[in-house]
Protein backbone atom coordinates (compact mmCIF):
# COMPACT_ATOMS: atom_id res chain seq x y z
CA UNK A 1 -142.98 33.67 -119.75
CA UNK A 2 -139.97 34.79 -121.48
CA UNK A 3 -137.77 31.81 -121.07
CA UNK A 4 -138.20 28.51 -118.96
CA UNK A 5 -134.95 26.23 -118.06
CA UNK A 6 -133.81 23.21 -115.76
CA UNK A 7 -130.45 22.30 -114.62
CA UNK A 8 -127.98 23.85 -112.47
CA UNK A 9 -125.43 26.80 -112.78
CA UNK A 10 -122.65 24.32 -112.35
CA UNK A 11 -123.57 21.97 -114.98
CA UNK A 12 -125.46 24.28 -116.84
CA UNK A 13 -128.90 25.41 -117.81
CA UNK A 14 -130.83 23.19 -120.40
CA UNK A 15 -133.44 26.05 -121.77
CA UNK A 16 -136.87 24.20 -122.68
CA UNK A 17 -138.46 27.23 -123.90
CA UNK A 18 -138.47 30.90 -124.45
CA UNK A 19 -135.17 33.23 -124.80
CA UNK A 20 -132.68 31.03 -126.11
CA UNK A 21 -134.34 27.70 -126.86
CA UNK A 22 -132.36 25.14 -129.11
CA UNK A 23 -132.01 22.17 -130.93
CA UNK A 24 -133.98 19.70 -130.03
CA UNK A 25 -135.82 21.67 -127.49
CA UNK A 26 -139.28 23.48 -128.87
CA UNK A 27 -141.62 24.04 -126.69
CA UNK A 28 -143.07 22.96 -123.09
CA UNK A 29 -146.11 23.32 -120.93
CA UNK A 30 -146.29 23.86 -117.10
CA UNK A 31 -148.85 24.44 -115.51
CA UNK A 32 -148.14 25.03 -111.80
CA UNK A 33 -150.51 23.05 -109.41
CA UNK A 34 -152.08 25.05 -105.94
CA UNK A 35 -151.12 23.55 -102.94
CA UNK A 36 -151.63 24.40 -99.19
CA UNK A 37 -148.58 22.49 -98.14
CA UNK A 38 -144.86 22.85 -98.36
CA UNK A 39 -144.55 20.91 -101.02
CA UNK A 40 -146.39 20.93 -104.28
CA UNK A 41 -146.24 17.57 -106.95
CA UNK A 42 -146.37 18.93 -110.62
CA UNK A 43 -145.43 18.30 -113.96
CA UNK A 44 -143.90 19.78 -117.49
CA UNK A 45 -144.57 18.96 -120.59
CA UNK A 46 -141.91 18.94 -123.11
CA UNK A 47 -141.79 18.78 -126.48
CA UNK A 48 -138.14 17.79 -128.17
CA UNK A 49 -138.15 17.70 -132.39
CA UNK A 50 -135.27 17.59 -134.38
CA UNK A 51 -133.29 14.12 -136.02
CA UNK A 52 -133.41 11.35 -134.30
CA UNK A 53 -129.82 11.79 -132.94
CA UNK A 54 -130.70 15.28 -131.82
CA UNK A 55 -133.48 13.60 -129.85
CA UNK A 56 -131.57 11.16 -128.26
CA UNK A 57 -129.33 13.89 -126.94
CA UNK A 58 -131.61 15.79 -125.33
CA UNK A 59 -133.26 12.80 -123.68
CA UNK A 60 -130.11 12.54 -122.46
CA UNK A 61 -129.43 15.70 -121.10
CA UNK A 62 -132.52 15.61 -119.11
CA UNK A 63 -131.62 12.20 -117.89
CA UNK A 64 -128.17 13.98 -116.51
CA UNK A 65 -130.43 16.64 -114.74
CA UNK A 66 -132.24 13.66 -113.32
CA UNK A 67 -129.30 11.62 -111.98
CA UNK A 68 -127.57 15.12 -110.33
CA UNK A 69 -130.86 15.52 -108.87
CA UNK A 70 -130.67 11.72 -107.07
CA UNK A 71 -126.80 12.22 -106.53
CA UNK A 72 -127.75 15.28 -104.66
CA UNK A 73 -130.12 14.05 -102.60
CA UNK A 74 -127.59 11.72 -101.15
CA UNK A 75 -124.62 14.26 -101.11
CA UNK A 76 -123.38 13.13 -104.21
CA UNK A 77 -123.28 16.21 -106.06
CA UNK A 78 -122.62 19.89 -104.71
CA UNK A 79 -126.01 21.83 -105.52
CA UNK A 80 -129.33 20.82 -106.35
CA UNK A 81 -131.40 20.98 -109.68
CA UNK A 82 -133.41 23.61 -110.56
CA UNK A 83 -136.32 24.41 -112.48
CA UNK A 84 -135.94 28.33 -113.51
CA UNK A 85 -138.12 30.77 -115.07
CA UNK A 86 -137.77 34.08 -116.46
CA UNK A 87 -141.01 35.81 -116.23
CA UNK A 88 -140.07 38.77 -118.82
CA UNK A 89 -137.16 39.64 -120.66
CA UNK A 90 -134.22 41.17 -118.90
CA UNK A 91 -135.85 40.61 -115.67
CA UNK A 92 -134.92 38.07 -112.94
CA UNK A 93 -135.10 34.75 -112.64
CA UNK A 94 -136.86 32.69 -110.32
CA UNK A 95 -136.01 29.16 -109.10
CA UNK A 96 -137.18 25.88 -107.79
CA UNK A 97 -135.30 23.41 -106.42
CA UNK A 98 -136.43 19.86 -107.30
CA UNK A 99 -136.64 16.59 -106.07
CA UNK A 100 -138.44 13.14 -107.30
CA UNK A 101 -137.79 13.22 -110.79
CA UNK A 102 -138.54 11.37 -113.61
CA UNK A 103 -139.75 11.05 -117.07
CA UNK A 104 -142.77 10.00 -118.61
CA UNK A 105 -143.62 9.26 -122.87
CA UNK A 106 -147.00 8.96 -124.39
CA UNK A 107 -146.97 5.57 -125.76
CA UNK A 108 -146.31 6.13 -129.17
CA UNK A 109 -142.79 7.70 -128.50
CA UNK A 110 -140.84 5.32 -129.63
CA UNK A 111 -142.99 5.96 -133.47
CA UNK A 112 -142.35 9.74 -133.01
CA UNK A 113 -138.88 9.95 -131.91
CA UNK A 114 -137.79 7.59 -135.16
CA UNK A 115 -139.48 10.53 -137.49
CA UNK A 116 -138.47 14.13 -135.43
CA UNK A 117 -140.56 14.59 -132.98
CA UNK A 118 -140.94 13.10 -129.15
CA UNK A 119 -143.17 14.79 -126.46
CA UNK A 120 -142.17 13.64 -122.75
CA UNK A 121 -143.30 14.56 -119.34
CA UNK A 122 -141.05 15.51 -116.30
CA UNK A 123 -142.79 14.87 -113.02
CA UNK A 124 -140.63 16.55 -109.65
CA UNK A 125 -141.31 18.09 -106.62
CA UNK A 126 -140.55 20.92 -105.54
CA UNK A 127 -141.53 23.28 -102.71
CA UNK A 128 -144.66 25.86 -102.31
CA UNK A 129 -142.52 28.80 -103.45
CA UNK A 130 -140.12 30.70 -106.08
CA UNK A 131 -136.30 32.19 -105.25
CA UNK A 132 -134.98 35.06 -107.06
CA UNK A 133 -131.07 35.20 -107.38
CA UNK A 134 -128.79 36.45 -104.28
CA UNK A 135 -129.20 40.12 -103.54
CA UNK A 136 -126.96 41.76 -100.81
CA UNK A 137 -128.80 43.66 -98.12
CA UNK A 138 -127.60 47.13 -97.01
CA UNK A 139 -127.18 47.14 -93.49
CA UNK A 140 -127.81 49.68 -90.75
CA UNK A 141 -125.93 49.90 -87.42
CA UNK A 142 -125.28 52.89 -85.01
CA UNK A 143 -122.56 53.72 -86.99
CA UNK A 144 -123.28 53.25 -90.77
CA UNK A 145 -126.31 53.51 -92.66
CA UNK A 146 -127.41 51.18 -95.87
CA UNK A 147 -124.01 50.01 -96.02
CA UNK A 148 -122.99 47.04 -98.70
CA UNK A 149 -120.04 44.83 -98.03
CA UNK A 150 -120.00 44.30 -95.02
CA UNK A 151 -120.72 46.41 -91.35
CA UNK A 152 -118.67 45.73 -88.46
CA UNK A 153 -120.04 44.64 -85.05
CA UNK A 154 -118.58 44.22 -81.63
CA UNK A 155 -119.85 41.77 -79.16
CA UNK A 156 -122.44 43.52 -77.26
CA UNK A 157 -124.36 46.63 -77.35
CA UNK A 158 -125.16 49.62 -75.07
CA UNK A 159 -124.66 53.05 -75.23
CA UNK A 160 -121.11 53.69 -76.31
CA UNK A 161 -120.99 54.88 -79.50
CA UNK A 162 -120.39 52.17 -82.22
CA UNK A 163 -121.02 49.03 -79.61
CA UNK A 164 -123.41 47.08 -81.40
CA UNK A 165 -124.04 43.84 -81.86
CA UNK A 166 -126.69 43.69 -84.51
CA UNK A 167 -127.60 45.11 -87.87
CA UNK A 168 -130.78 46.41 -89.15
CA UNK A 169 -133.09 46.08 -92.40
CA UNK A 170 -135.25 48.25 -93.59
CA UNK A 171 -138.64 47.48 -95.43
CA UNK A 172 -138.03 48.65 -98.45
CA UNK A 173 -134.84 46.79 -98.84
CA UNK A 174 -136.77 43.47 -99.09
CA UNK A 175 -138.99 42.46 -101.86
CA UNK A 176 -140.84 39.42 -102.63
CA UNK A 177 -143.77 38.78 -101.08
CA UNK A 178 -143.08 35.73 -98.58
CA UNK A 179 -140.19 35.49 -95.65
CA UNK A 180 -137.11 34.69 -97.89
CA UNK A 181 -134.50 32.80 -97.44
CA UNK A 182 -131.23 34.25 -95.62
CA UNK A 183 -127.69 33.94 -96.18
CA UNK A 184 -125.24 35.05 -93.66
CA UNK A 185 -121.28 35.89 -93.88
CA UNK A 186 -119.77 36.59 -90.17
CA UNK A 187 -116.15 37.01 -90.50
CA UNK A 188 -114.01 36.66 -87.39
CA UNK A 189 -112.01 40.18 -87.36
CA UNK A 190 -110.52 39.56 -83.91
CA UNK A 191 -106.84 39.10 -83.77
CA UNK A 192 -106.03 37.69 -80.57
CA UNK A 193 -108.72 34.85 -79.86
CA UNK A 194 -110.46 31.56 -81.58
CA UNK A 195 -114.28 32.04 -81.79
CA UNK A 196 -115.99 29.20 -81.02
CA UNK A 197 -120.27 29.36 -80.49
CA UNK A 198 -122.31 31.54 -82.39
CA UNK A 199 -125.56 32.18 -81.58
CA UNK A 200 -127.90 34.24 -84.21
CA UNK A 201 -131.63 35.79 -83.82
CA UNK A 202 -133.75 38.37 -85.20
CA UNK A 203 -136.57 40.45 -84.75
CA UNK A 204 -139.39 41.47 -87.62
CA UNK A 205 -141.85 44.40 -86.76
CA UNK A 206 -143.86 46.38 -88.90
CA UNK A 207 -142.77 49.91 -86.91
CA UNK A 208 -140.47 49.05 -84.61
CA UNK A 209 -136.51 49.62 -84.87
CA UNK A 210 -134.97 49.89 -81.69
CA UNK A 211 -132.18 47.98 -80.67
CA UNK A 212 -131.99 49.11 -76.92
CA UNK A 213 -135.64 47.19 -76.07
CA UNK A 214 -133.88 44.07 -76.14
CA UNK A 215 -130.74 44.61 -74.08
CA UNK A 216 -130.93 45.15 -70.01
CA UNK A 217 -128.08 46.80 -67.89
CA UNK A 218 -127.10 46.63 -65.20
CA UNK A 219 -128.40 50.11 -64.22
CA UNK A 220 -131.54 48.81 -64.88
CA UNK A 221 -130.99 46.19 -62.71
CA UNK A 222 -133.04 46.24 -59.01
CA UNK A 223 -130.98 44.68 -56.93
CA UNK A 224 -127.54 44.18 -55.32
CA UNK A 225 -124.46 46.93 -55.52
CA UNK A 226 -123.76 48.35 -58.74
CA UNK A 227 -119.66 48.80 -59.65
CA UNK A 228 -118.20 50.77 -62.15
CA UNK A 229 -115.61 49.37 -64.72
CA UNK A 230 -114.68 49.94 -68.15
CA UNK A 231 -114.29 46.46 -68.64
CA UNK A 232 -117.65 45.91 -68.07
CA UNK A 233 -120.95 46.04 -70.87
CA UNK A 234 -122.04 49.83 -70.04
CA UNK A 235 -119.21 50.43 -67.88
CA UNK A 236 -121.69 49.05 -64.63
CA UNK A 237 -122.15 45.62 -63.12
CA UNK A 238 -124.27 44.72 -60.46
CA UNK A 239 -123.07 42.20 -57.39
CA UNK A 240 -125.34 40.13 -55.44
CA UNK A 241 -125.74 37.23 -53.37
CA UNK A 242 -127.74 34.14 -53.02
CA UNK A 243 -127.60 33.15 -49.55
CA UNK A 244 -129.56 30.49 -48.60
CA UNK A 245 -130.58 26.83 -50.62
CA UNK A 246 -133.91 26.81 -51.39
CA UNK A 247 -135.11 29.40 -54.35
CA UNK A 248 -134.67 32.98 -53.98
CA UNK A 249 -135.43 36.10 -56.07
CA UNK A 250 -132.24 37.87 -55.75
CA UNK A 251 -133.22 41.19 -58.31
CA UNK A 252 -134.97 42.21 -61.35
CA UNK A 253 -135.53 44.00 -64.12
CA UNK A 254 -138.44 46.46 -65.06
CA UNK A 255 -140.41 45.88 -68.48
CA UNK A 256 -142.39 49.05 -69.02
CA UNK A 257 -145.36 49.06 -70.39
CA UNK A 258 -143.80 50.73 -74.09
CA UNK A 259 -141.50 47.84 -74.09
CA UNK A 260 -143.90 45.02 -73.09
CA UNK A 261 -145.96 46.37 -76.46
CA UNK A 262 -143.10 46.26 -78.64
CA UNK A 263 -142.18 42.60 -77.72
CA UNK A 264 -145.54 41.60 -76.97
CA UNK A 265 -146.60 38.07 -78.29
CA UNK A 266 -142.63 36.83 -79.13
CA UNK A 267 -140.64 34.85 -77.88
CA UNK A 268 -136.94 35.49 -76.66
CA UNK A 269 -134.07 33.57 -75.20
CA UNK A 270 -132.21 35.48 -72.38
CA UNK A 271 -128.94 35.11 -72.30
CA UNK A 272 -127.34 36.46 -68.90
CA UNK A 273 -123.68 38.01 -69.18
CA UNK A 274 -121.10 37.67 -65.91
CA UNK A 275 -118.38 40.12 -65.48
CA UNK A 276 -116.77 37.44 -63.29
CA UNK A 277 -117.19 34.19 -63.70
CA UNK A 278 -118.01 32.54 -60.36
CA UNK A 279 -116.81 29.79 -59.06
CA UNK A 280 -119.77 27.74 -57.60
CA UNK A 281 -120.23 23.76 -59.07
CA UNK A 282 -123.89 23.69 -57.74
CA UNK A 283 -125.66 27.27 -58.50
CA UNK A 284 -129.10 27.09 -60.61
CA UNK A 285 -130.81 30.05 -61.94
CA UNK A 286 -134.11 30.38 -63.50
CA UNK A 287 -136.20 33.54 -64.41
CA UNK A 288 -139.67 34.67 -63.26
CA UNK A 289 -142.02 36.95 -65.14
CA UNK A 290 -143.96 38.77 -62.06
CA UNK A 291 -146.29 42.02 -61.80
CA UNK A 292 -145.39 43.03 -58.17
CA UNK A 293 -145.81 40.03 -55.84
CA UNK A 294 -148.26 38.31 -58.43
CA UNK A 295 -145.99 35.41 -60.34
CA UNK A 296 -146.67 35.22 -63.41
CA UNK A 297 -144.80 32.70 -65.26
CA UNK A 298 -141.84 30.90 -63.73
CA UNK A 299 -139.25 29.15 -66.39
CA UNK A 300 -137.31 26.26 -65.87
CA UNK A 301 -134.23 26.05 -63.99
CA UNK A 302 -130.38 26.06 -65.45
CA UNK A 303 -126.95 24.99 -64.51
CA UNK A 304 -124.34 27.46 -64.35
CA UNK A 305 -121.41 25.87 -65.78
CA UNK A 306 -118.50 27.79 -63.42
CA UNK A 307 -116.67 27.43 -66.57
CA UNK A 308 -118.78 29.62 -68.72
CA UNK A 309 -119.28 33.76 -68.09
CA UNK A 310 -122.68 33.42 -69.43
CA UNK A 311 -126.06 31.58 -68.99
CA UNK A 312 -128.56 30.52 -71.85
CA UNK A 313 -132.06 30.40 -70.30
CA UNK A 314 -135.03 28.27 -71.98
CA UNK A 315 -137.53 30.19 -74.00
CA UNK A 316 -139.71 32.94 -72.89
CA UNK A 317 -142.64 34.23 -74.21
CA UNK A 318 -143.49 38.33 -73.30
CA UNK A 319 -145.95 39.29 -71.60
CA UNK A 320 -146.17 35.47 -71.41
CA UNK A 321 -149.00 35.09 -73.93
CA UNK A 322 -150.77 36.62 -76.29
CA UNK A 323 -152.48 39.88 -75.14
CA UNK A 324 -155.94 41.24 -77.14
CA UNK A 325 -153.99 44.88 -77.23
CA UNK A 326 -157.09 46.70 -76.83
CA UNK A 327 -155.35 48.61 -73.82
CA UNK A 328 -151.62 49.43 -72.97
CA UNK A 329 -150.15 45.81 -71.59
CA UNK A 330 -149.23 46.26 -67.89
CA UNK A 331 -145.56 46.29 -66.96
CA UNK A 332 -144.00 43.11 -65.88
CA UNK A 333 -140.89 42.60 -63.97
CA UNK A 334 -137.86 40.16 -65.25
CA UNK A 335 -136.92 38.25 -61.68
CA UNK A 336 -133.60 36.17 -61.63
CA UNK A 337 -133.75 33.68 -58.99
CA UNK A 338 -130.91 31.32 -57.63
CA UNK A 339 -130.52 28.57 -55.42
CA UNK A 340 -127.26 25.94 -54.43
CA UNK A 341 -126.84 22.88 -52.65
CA UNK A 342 -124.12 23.87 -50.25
CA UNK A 343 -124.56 26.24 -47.64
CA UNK A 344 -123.21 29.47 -47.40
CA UNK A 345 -123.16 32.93 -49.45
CA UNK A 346 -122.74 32.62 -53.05
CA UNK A 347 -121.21 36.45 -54.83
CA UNK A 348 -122.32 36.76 -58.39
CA UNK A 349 -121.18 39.57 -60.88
CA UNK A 350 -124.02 40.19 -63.50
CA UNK A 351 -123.75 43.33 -66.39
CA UNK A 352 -125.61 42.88 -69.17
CA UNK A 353 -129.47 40.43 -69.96
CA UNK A 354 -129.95 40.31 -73.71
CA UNK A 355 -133.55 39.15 -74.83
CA UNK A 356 -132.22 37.25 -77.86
CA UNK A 357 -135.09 37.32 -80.55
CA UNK A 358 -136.30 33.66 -81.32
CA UNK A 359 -138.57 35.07 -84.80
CA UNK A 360 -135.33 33.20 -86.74
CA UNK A 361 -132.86 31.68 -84.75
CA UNK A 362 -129.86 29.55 -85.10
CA UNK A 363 -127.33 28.57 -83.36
CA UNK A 364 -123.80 27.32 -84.02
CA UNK A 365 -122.04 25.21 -81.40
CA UNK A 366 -118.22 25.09 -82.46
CA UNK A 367 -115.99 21.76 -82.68
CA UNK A 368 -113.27 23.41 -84.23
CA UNK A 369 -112.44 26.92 -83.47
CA UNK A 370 -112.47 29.93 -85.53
CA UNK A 371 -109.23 32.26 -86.50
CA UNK A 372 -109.46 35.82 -87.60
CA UNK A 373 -110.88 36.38 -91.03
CA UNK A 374 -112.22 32.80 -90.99
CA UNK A 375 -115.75 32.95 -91.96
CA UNK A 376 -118.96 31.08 -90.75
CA UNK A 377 -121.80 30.49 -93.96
CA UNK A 378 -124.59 29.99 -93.21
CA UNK A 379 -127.07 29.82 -96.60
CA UNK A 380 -131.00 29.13 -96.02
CA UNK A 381 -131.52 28.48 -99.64
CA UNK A 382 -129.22 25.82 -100.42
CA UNK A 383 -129.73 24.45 -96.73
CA UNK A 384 -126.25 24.37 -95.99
CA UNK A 385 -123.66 25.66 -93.45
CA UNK A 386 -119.87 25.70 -93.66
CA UNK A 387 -116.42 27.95 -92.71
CA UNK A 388 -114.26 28.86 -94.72
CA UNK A 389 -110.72 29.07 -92.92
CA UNK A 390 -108.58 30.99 -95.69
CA UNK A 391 -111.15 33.55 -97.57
CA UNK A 392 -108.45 35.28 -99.11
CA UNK A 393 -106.71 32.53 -100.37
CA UNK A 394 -107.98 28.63 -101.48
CA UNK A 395 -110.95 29.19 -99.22
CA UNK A 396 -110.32 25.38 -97.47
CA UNK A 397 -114.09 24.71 -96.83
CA UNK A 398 -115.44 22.57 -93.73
CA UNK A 399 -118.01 22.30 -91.35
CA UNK A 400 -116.67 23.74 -88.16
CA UNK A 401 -120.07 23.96 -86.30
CA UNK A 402 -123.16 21.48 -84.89
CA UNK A 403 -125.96 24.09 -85.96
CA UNK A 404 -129.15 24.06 -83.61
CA UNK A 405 -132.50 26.09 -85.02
CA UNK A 406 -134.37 26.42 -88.32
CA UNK A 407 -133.60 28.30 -91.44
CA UNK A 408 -132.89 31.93 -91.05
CA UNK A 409 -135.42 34.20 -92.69
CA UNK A 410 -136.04 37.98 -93.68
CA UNK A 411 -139.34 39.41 -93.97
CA UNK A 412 -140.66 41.85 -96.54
CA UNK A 413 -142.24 45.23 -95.56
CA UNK A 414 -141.01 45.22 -91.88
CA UNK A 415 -138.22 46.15 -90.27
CA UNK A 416 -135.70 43.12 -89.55
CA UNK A 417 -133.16 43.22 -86.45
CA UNK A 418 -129.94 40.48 -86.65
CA UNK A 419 -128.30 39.80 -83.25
CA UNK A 420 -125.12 37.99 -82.89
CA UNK A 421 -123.31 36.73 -79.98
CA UNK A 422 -120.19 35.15 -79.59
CA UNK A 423 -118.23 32.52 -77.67
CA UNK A 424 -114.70 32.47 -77.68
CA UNK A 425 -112.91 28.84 -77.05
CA UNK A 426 -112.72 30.02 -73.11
CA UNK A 427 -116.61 29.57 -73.69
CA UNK A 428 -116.72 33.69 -72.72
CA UNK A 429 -118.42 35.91 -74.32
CA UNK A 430 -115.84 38.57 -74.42
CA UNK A 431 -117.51 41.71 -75.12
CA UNK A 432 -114.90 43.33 -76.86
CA UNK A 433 -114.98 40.93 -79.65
CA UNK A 434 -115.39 41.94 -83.41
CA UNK A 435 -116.85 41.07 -86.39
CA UNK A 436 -117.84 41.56 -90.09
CA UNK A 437 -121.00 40.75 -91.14
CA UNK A 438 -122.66 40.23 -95.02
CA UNK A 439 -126.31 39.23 -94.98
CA UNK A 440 -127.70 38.11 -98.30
CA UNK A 441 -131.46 37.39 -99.53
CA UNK A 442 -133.32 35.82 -102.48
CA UNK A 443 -136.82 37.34 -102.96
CA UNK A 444 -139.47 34.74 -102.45
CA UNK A 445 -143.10 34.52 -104.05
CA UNK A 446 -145.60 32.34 -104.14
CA UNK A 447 -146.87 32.88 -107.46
CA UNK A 448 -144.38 34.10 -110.61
């Protein structure tokens, strides 16, 4: 190990041994302990020589790292402490955060430290793994390849050139050997509109890369009258009618068997797109998996808000369940059904069903409304999420968002898809929206 150090980059790094090492510091001992949970319990031994003064100061150094490390836990203190290693020289580091700390003397310390020489034990906790330093991902869209700083996206995708709404990652662009932790920059580039919600999910796959398996048009819809308008995702959307009060499938779409593969054994959120937003107080809709006449799955029912252009369905799995894969998975067909208290003929205007990937998801439900080049963080490794309102300026930090889902995370040796979709404060997804985007990693190992 070339050089081993605790603290933070804030405060500063307090180098126990290796590259660097100083007075008092001399050497230490770790000795990392295998654990099957998240969280691992270890210890450091650490042995401080120099005068008696010189001592004293480096107890208290480590005490500071101690008391940062309690502060943070409470919000105290911006960033937590780290232990950090540097396996070989010129190389890069690897960290753990830490939590629990405290120090332990052999008995006789308070002998030793009085003639140069002191030998104390940190105990912490920290979790089952290892973070490089932030590395920027190229990104891949329709219409740049292994681009750097930044790729821009517009609200939805289909098959106009450029109209994308998610980025790719190769294999090769991610090391490590564990799903790492994700940072992501979204910058609102729109002019004329406040973003609001923000909802974010990806897809990891060992071969496949293909953006278009998740998206269904409404020429691909089987059902209704289909209208052409170049306001519309695709330039189609489909009308159709629920017309009585008890459940109804009013169309579908068609899973082949290709696509069925590709998605088999994840699970997806769909999120259906108006071109009009109806008017109706009392329509439900809910979606059936069905082969033919055979149901089978049926999802639970949602409220269409009249006030939203969109619907957010529960979860779906696809095919639902796990298949063995020893044959081609049968197609399956994607039924929307309605149903409304009040009698009569209810018109809807559908154009676009994204299967929004659930492998990493999060979502961002907005409080306070975005401006153009305001920018949502969202950083897995140091757990935290934030906007900053005036990038090019003071930056004027807040929290802007309620965030729903667990840490976003990249995978290594697969290819990784990033959707976005977002709400302006009219709660509408309006498709010609745009965006920046910046994704970030730190390579993640179990073992250094």
């Amino acid at each position: 190990m070339n050089q081993i150090a605790i603290g933070d980059s804030s405060a500063g790094w307090v180098v126990l041994a290796g590259q660097s090492v100083s007075v008092p510091f001399f050497r230490c001992a770790y000795q990392p302990v295998f654990s099957t949970t998240s969280k691992t319990n270890e210890s450091i031994e650490i042995q401080i020589k120099g005068t008696p003064s010189e001592i004293t100061t480096g107890l208290g150094s480590l005490e500071a790292i101690i008391q940062r490390a309690s502060l943070y836990d409470r919000a105290g203190y911006p960033v937590a402490q780290y232990l950090r290693f540097q396996p070989s020289a010129g190389g890069d580091y690897y960290y753990a955060p830490l939590s629990d700390l405290h120090l332990e003397t052999h008995p006789d310390g308070y002998v030793t430290h009085q003639v140069g020489s002191l030998v104390v034990t940190l105990h912490f906790t920290r979790p089952n793994h290892f973070d490089s330093d932030e590395i920027e991902l190229p990104l891949t869209t329709k219409s740049v390849t292994d681009q750097t700083g930044g790729v821009a996206l517009i609200n939805h995708s289909d098959y106009h050139t450029g109209h994308t709404n998610s980025v790719l990652v190769k294999p090769a662009d991610v090391g490590g050997a564990l799903p790492a932790p994700l940072r992501v920059e979204l910058t609102n580039t729109y002019a004329t509109d406040y973003l609001k919600d923000i909802y974010i999910g990806s897809f990891h796959h060992l071969t496949v890369n293909d953006e278009d398996i998740f998206h269904l048009h409404a020429t691909d819809y089987e059902g209704g009258t289909l209208y052409s308008n170049a306001g519309a995702i695709n330039i189609y959307y489909a009308r159709d009618t629920i017309t009585t009060t008890s459940w109804e499938g009013i169309g579908y779409w068609l899973l082949s068997s290709d696509r069925v593969l590709d998605l088999s054994g994840r699970f997806f959120r769909p999120v259906l797109h108006f071109y009009n937003a109806h008017a109706y107080s009392d329509l439900q809709l809910k979606i059936f998996f069905r082969r033919g006449s055979d149901v089978l799955c049926e999802y639970e029912p949602v409220w269409s808000d009249p006030d939203y252009k969109y619907v957010i369905f529960p979860p779906v799995q696809i095919p639902p369940n796990q298949l063995l894969l020893e044959s081609d998975p049968h197609h399956i067909e994607v039924f929307l059904y309605g149903q409304h208290n009040t009698s009569g003929t209810y018109t809807i205007d559908i154009d676009h069903l994204t299967l929004l990937p659930l492998d990493y998801s999060a979502f961002f439900l907005g409080f306070y409304n975005m401006l153009q080049n305001a920018v949502l963080i969202d950083d897995n490794f140091r757990n935290l999420y934030l906007t900053q309102f005036d990038p090019t300026g003071p930056g004027y930090e807040s929290v802007s968002h309620l965030r729903q889902g667990e840490g976003l995370l990249i995978c290594p040796n697969e290819y990784n898809r990033i959707f976005f979709l977002m709400a302006n404060s009219a709660d509408n997804i309006d498709i010609f929206r745009t965006a920046s985007v910046r994704l970030y990693y730190r390579k993640r190992v179990r073992f250094l």
